[in-house]
N, C-alpha and C. Protein backbone atom coordinates (compact mmCIF):
# COMPACT_ATOMS: atom_id res chain seq x y z
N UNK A 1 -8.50 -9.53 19.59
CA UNK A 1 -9.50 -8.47 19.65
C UNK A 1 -8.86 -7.13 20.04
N UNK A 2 -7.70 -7.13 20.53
CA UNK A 2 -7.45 -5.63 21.50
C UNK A 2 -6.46 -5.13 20.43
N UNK A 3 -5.64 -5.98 19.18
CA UNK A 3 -5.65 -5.27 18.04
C UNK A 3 -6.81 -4.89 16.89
N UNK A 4 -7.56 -5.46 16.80
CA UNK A 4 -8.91 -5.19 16.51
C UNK A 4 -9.47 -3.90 17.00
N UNK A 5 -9.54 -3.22 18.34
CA UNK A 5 -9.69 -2.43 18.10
C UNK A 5 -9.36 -1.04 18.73
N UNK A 6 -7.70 -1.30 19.05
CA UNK A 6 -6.97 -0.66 19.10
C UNK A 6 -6.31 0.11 17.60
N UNK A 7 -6.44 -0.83 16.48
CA UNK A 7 -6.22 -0.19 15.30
C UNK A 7 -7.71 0.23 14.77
N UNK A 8 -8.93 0.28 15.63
CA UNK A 8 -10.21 0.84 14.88
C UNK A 8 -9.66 2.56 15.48
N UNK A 9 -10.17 2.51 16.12
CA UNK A 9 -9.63 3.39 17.34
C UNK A 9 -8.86 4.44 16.39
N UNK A 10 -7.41 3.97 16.38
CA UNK A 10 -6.94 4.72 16.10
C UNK A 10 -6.75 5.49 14.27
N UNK A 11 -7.34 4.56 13.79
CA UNK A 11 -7.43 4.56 12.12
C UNK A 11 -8.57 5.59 12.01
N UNK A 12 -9.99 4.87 12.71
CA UNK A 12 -11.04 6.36 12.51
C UNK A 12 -10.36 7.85 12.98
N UNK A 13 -9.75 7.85 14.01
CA UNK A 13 -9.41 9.59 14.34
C UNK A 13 -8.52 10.24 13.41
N UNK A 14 -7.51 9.00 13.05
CA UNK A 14 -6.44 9.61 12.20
C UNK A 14 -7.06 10.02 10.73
N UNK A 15 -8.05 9.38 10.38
CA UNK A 15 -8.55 9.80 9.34
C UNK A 15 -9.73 10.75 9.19
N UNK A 16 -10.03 11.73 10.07
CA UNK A 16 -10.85 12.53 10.45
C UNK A 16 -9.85 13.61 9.75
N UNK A 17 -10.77 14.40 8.64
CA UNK A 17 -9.99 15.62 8.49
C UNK A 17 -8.96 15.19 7.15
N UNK A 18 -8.80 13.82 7.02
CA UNK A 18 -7.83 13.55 6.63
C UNK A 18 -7.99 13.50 4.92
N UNK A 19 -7.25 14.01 4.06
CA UNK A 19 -7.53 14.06 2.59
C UNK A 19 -8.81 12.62 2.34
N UNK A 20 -8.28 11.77 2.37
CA UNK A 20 -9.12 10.68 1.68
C UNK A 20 -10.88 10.83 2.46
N UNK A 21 -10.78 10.94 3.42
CA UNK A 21 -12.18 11.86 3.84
C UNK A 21 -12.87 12.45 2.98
N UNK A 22 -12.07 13.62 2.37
CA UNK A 22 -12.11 15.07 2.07
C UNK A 22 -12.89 14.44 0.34
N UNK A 23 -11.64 13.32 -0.08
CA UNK A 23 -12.12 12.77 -1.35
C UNK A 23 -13.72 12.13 -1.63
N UNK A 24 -13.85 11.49 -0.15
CA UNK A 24 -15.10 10.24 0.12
C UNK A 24 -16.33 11.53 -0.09
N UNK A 25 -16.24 12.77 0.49
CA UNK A 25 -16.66 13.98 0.79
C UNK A 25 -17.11 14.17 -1.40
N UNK A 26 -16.07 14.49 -1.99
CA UNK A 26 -16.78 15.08 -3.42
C UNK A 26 -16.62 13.59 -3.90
N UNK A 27 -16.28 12.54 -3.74
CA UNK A 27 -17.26 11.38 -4.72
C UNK A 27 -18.55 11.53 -4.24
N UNK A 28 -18.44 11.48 -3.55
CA UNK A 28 -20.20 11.48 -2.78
C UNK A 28 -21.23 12.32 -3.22
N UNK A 29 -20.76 13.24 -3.78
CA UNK A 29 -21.45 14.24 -4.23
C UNK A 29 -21.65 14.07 -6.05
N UNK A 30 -21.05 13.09 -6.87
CA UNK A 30 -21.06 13.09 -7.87
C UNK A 30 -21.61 11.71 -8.13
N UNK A 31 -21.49 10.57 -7.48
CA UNK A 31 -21.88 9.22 -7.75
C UNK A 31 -23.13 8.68 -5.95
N UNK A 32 -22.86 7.53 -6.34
CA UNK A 32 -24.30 7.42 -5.29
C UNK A 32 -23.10 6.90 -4.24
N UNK A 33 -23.92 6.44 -3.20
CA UNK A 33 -23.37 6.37 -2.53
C UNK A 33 -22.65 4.70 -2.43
N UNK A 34 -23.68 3.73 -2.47
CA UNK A 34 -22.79 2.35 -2.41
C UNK A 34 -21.77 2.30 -3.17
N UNK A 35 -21.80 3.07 -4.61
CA UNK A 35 -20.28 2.69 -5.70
C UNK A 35 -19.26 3.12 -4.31
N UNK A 36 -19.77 4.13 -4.02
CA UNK A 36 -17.99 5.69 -3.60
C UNK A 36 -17.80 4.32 -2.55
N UNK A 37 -18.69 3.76 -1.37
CA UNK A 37 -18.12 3.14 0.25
C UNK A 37 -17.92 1.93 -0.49
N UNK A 38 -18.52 1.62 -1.48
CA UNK A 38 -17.69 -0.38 -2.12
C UNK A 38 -16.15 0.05 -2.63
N UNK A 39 -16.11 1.35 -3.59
CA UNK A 39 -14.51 1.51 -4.27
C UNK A 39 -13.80 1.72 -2.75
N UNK A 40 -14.00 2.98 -1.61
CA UNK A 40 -13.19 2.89 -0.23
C UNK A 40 -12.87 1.84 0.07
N UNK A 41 -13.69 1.29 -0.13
CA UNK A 41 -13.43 -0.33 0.95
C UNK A 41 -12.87 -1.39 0.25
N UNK A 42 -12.90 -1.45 -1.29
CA UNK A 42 -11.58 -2.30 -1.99
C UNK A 42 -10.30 -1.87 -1.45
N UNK A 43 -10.19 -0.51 -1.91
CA UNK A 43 -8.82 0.24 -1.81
C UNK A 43 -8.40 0.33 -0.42
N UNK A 44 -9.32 0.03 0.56
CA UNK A 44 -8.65 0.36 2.13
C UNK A 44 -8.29 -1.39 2.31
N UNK A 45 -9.28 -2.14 1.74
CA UNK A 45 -8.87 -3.56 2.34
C UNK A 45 -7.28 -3.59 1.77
N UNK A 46 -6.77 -3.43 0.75
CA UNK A 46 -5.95 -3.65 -0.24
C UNK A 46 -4.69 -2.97 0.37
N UNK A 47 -4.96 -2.03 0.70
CA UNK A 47 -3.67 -1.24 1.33
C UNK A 47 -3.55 -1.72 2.58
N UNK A 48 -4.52 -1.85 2.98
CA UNK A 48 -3.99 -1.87 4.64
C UNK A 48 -3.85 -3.29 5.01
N UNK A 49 -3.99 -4.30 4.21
CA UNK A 49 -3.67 -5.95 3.95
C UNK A 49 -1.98 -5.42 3.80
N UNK A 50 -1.39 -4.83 2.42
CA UNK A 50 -0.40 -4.67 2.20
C UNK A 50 0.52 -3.66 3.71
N UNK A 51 -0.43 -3.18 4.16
CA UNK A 51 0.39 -2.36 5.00
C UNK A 51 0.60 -3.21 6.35
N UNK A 52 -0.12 -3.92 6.76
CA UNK A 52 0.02 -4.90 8.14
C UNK A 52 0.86 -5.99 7.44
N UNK A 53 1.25 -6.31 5.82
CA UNK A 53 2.54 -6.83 5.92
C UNK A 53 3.83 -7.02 5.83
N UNK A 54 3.92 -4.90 5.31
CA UNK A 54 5.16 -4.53 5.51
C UNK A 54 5.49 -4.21 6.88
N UNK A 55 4.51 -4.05 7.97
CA UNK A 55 4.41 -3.85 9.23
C UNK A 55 5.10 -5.37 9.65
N UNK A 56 4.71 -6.30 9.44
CA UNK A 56 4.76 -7.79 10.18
C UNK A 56 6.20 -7.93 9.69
N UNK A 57 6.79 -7.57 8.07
CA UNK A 57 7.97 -7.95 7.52
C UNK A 57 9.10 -7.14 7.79
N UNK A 58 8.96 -5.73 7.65
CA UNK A 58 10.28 -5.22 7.60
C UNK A 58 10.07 -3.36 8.02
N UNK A 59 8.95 -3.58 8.85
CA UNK A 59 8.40 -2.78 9.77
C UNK A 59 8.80 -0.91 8.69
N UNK A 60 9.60 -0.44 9.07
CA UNK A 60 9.51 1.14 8.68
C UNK A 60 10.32 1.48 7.45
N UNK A 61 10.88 0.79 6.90
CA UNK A 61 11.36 0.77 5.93
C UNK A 61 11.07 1.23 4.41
N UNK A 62 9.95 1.81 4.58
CA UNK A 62 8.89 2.01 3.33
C UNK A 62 9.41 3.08 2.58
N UNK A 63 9.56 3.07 1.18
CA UNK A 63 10.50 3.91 0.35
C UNK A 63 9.10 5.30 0.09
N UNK A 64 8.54 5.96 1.10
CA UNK A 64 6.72 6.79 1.04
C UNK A 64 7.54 8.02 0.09
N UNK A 65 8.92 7.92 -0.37
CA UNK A 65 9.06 9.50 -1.16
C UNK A 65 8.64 9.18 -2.49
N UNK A 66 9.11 8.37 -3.39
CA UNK A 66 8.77 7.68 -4.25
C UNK A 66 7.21 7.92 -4.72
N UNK A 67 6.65 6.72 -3.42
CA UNK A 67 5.41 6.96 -3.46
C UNK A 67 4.46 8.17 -3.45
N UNK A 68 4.71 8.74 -2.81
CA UNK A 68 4.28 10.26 -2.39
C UNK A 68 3.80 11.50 -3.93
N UNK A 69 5.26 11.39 -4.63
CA UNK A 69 5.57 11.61 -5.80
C UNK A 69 4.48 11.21 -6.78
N UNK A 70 4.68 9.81 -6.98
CA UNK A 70 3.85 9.36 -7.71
C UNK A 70 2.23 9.61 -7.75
N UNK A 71 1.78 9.18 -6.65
CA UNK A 71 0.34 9.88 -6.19
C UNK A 71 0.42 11.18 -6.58
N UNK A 72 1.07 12.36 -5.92
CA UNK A 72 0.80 13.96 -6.11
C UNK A 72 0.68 13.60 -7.70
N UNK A 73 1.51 13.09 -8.58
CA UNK A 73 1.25 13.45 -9.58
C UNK A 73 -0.26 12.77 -10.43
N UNK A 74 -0.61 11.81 -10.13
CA UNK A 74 -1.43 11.32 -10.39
C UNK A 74 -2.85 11.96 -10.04
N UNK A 75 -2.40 12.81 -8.77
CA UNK A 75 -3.77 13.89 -8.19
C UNK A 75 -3.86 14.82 -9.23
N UNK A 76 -2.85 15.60 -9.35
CA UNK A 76 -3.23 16.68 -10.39
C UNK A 76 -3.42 16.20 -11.87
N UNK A 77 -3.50 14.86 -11.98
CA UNK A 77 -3.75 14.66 -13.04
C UNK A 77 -5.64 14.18 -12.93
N UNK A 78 -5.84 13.70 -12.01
CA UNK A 78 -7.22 13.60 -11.88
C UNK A 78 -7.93 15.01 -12.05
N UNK A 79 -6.89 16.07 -11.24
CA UNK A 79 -7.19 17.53 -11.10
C UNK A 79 -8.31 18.09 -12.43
N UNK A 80 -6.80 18.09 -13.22
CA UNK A 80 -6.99 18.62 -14.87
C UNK A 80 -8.36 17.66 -15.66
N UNK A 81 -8.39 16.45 -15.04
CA UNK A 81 -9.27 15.73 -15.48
C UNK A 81 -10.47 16.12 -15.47
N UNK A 82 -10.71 16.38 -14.11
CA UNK A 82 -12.21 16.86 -13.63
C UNK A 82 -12.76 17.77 -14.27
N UNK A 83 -11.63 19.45 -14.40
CA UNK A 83 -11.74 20.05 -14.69
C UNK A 83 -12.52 20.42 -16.03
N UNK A 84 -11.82 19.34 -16.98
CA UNK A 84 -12.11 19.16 -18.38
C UNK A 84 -13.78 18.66 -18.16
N UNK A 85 -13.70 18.09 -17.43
CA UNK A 85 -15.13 17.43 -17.91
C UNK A 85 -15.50 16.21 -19.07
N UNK A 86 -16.59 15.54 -18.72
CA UNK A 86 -17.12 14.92 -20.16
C UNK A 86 -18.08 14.94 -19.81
N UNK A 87 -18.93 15.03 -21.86
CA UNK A 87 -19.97 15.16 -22.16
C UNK A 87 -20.43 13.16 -22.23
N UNK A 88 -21.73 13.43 -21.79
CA UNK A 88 -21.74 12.06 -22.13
C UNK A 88 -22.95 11.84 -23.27
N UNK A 89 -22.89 10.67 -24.24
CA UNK A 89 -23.95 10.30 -25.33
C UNK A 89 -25.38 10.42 -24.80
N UNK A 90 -26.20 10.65 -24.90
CA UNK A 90 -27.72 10.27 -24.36
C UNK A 90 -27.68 8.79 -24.10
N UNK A 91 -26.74 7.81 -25.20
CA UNK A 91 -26.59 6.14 -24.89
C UNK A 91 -26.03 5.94 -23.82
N UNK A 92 -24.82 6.96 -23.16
CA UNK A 92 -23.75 6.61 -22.17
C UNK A 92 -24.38 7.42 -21.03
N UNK A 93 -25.58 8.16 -21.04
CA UNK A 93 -26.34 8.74 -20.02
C UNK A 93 -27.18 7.88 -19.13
N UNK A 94 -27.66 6.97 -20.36
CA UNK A 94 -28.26 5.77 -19.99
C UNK A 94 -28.00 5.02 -19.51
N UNK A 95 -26.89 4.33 -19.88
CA UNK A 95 -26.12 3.39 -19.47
C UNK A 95 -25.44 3.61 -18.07
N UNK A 96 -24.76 4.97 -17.77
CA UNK A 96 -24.47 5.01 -16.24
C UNK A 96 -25.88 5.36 -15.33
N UNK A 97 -26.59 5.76 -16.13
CA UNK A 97 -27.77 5.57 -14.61
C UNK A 97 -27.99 3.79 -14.22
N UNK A 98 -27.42 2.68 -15.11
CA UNK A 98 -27.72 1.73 -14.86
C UNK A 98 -26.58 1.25 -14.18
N UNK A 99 -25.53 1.48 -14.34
CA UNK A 99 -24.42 0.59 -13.83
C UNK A 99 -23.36 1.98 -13.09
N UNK A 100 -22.70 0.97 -12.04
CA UNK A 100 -21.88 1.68 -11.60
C UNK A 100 -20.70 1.27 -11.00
N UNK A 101 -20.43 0.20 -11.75
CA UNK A 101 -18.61 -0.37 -12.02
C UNK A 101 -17.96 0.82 -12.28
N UNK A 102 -18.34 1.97 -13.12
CA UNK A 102 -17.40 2.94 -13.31
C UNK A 102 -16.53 3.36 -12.21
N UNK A 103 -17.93 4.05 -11.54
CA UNK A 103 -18.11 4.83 -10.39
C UNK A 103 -17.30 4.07 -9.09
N UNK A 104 -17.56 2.74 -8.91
CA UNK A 104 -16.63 2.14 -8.41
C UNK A 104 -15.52 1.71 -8.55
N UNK A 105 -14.45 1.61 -9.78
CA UNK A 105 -13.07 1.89 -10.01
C UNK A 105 -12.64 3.40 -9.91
N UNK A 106 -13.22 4.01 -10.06
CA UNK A 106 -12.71 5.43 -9.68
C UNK A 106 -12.56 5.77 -8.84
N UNK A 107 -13.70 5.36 -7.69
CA UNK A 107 -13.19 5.54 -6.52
C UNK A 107 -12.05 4.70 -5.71
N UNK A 108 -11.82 3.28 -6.11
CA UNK A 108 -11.18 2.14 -5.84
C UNK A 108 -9.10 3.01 -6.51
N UNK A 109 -9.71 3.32 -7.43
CA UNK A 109 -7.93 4.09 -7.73
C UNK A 109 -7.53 4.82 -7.45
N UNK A 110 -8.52 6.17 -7.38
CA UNK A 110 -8.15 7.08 -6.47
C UNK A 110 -7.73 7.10 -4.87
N UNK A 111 -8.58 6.15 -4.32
CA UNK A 111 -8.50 5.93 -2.65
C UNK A 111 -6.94 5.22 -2.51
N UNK A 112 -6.84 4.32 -3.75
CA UNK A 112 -5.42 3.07 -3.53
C UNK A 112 -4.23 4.41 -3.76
N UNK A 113 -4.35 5.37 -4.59
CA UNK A 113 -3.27 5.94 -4.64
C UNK A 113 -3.40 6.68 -3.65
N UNK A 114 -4.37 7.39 -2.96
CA UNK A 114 -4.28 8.31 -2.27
C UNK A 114 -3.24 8.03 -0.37
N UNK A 115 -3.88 6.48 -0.18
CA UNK A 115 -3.61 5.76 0.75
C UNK A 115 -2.56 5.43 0.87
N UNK A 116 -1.52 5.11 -0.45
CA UNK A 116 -0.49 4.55 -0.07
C UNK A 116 0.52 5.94 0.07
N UNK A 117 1.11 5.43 1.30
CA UNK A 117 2.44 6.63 1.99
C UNK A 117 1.60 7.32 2.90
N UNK A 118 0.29 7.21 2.75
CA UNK A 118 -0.80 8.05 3.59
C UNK A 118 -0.49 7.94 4.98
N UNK A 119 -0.72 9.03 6.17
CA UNK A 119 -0.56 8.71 7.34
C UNK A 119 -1.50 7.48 7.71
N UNK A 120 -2.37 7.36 7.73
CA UNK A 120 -3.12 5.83 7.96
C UNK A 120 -2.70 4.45 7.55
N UNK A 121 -1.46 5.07 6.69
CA UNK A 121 -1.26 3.58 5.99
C UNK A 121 0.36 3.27 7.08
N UNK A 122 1.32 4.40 7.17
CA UNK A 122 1.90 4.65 7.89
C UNK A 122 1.93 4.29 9.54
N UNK A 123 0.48 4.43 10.06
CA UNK A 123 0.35 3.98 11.35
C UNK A 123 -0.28 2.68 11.29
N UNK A 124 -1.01 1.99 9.99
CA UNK A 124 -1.22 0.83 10.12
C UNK A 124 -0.12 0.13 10.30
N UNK A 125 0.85 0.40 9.21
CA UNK A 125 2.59 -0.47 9.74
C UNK A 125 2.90 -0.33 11.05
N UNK A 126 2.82 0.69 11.36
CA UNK A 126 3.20 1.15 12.68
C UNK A 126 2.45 0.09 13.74
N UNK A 127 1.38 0.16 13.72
CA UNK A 127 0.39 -1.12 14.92
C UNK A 127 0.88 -2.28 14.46
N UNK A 128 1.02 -2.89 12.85
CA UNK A 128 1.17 -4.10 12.95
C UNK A 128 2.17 -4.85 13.40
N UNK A 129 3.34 -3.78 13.80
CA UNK A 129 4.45 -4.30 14.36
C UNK A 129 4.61 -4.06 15.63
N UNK A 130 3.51 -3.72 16.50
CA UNK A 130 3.01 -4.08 17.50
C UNK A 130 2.40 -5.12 18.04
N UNK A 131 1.08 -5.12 17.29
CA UNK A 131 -0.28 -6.10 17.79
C UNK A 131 -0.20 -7.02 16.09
N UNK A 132 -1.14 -8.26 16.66
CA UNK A 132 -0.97 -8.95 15.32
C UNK A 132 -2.30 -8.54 13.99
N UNK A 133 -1.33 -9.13 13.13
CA UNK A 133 -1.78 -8.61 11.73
C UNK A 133 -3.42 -8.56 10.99
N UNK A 134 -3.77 -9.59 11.62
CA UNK A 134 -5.37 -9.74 11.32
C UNK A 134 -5.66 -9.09 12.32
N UNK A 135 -5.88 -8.74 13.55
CA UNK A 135 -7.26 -7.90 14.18
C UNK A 135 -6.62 -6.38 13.63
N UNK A 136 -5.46 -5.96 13.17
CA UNK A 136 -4.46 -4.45 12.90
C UNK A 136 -5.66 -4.59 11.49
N UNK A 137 -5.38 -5.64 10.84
CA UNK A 137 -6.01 -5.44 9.40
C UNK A 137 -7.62 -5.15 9.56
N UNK A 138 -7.72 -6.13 10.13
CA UNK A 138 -9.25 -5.28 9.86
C UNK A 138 -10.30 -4.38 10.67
N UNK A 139 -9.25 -4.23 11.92
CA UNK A 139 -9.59 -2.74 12.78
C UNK A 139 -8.97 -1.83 12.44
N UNK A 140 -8.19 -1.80 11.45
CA UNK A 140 -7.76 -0.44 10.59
C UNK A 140 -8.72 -0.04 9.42
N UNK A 141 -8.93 -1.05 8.73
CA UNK A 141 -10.21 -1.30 7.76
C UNK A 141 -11.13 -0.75 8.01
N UNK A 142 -12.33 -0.94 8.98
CA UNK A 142 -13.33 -0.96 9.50
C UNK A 142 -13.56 0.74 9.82
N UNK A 143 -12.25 0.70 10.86
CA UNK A 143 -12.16 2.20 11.33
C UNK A 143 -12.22 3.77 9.94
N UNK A 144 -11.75 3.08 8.72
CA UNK A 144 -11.24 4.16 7.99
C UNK A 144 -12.33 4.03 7.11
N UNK A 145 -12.93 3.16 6.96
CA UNK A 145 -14.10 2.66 6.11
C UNK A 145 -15.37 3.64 6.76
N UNK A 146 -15.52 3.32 8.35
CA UNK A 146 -16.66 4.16 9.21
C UNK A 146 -15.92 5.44 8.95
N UNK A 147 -15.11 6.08 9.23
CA UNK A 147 -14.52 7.38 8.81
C UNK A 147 -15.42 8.13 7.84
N UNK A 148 -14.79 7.29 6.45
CA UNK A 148 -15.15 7.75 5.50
C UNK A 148 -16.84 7.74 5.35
N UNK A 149 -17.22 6.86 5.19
CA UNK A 149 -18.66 6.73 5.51
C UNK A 149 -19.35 8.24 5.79
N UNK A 150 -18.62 8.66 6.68
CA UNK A 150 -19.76 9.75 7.94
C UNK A 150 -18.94 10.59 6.47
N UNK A 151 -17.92 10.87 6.29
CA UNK A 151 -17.79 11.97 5.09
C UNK A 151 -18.54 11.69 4.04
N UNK A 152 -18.83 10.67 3.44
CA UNK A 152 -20.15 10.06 2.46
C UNK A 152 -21.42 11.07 2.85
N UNK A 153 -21.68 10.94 3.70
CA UNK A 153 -22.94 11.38 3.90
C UNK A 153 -23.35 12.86 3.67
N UNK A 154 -22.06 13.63 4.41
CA UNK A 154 -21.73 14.58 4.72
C UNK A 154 -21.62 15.48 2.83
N UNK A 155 -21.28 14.64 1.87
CA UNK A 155 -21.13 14.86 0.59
C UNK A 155 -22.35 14.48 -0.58
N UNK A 156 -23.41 13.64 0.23
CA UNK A 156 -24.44 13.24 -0.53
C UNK A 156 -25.58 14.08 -0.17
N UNK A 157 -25.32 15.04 1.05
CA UNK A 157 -26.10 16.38 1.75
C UNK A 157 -25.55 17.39 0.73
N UNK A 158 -24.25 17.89 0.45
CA UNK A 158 -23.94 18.83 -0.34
C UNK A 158 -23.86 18.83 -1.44
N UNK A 159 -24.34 17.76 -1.98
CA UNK A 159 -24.74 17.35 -3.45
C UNK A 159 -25.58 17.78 -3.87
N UNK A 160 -26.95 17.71 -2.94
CA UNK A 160 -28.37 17.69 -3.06
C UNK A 160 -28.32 19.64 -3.61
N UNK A 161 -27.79 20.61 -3.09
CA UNK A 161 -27.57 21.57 -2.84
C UNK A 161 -26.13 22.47 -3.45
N UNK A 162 -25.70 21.83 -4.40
CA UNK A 162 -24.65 22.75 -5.13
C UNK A 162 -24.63 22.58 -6.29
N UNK A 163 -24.55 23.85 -7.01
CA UNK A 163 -25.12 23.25 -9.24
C UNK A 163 -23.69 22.27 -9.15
N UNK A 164 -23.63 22.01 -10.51
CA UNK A 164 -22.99 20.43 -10.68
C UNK A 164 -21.50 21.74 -11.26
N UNK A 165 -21.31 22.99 -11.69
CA UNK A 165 -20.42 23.26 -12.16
C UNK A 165 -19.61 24.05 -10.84
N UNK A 166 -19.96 24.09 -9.64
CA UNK A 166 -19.30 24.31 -8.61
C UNK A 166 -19.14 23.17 -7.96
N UNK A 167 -19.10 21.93 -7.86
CA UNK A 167 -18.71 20.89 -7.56
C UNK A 167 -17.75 20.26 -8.69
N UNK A 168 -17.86 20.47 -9.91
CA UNK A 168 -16.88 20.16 -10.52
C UNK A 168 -15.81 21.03 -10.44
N UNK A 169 -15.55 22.08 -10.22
CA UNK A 169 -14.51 23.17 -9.62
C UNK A 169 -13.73 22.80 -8.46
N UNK A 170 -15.33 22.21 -7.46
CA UNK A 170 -14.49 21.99 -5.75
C UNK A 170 -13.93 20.72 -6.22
N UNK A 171 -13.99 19.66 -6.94
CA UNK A 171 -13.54 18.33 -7.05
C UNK A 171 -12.13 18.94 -7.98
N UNK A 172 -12.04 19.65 -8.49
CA UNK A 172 -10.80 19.72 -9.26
C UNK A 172 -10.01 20.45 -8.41
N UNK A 173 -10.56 21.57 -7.61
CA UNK A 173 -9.66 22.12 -6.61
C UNK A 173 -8.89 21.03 -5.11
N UNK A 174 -10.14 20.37 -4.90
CA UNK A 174 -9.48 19.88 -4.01
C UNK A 174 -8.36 18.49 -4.17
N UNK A 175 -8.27 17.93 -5.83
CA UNK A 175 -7.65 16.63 -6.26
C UNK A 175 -6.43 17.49 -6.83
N UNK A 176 -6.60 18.78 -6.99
CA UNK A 176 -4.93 19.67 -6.93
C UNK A 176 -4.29 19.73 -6.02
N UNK A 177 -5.23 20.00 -4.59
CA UNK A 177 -4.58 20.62 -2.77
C UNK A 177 -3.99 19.11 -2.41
N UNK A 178 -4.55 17.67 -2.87
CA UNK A 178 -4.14 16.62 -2.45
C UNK A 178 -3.02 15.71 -3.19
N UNK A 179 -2.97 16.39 -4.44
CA UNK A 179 -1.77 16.53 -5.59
C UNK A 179 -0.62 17.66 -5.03
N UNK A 180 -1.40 18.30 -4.78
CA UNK A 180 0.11 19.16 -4.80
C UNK A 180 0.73 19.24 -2.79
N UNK A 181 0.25 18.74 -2.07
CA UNK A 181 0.40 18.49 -0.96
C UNK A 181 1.24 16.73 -0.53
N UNK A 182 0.64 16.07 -1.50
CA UNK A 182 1.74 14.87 -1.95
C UNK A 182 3.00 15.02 -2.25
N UNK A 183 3.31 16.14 -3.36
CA UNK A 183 4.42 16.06 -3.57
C UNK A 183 5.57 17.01 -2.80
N UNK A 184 4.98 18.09 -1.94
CA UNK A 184 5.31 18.69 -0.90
C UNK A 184 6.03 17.80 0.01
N UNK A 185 5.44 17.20 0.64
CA UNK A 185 5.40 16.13 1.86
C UNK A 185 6.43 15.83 1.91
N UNK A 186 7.23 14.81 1.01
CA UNK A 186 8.52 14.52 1.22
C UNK A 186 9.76 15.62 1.42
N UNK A 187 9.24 16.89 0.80
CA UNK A 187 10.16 17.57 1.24
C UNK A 187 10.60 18.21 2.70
N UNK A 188 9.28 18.28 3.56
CA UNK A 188 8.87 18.88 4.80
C UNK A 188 9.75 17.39 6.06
């Protein structure tokens, strides 16, 4: 239990402020809300499973420039994405008011890339080679999951209240600042 929630603890603060927040913040504003906190919470179980067992295996060793790289580029490619836009069919209008598998891999890929090399993923290794791996795993989980959450909300308020072509602007601006701040990083 006292890794349990010694890694809640510390996973919610670290992720206050923290890009993937910032992301949970404009999905939220474009899809509902259970897709955006079900895709977080694949992508956080997933990483931070993987991260309490490079933590347990071979503790700091993590090649995050590589990674880092890869993500930034993958941000500004979501960037340009957004930007562009799509039109959708009156059939495919339909069809996503019904389903929202979309909505939930999008958020599920974006969060997995965003996370990995992420400081949260970073201090999850960091605890698990402290405290043991299951209460690290899923009081890191829990913590970044409630995090995000309160930014959910915080994005399904500014939804209600911004035309859809200044949110598609802030979503392309801010999947550039988290693209192009990725690939920064390793250099700093």
């Amino acid at each position: 239990m006292e890794a349990f929630w010694i890694s809640l603890g510390v996973i919610f603060v670290a992720e206050l402020g923290d890009k993937s927040q910032l992301m949970a913040m404009t999905f939220a504003t474009r899809f509902k809300t259970w897709p955006v906190l079900a895709g977080i919470t694949i992508a956080t179980t997933a990483v931070h499973l993987a991260s309490v067992a490079v933590g347990g295996l071979i503790g700091d060793a993590l090649p995050t420039t590589a990674i880092s790289i890869v993500a930034g580029i993958a941000f500004l490619g979501f960037a340009l994405w957004t930007l562009r836009g799509d039109e959708l069919t009156e059939e495919e209008s339909r069809k996503a008011q019904r389903t929202t598998r979309n909505a939930v891999i999008a958020v599920t890929v974006a969060f997995f890339l965003s996370e990995l090399g992420d400081k949260t993923m970073l201090a999850t290794i960091t605890l698990a080679t402290q405290h043991g791996w299951l209460g690290t795993w899923i009081g890191s989980t829990v913590g970044m999951v409630a995090a995000d959450a309160l930014a959910i909300v915080v994005g399904r308020l500014l939804g209600k209240h911004l035309p859809e072509k200044a949110i598609r602007y802030g979503a392309a601006a801010a999947f550039a600042v988290f693209g192009i701040a990725l690939l920064v990083e390793p250099l700093l």
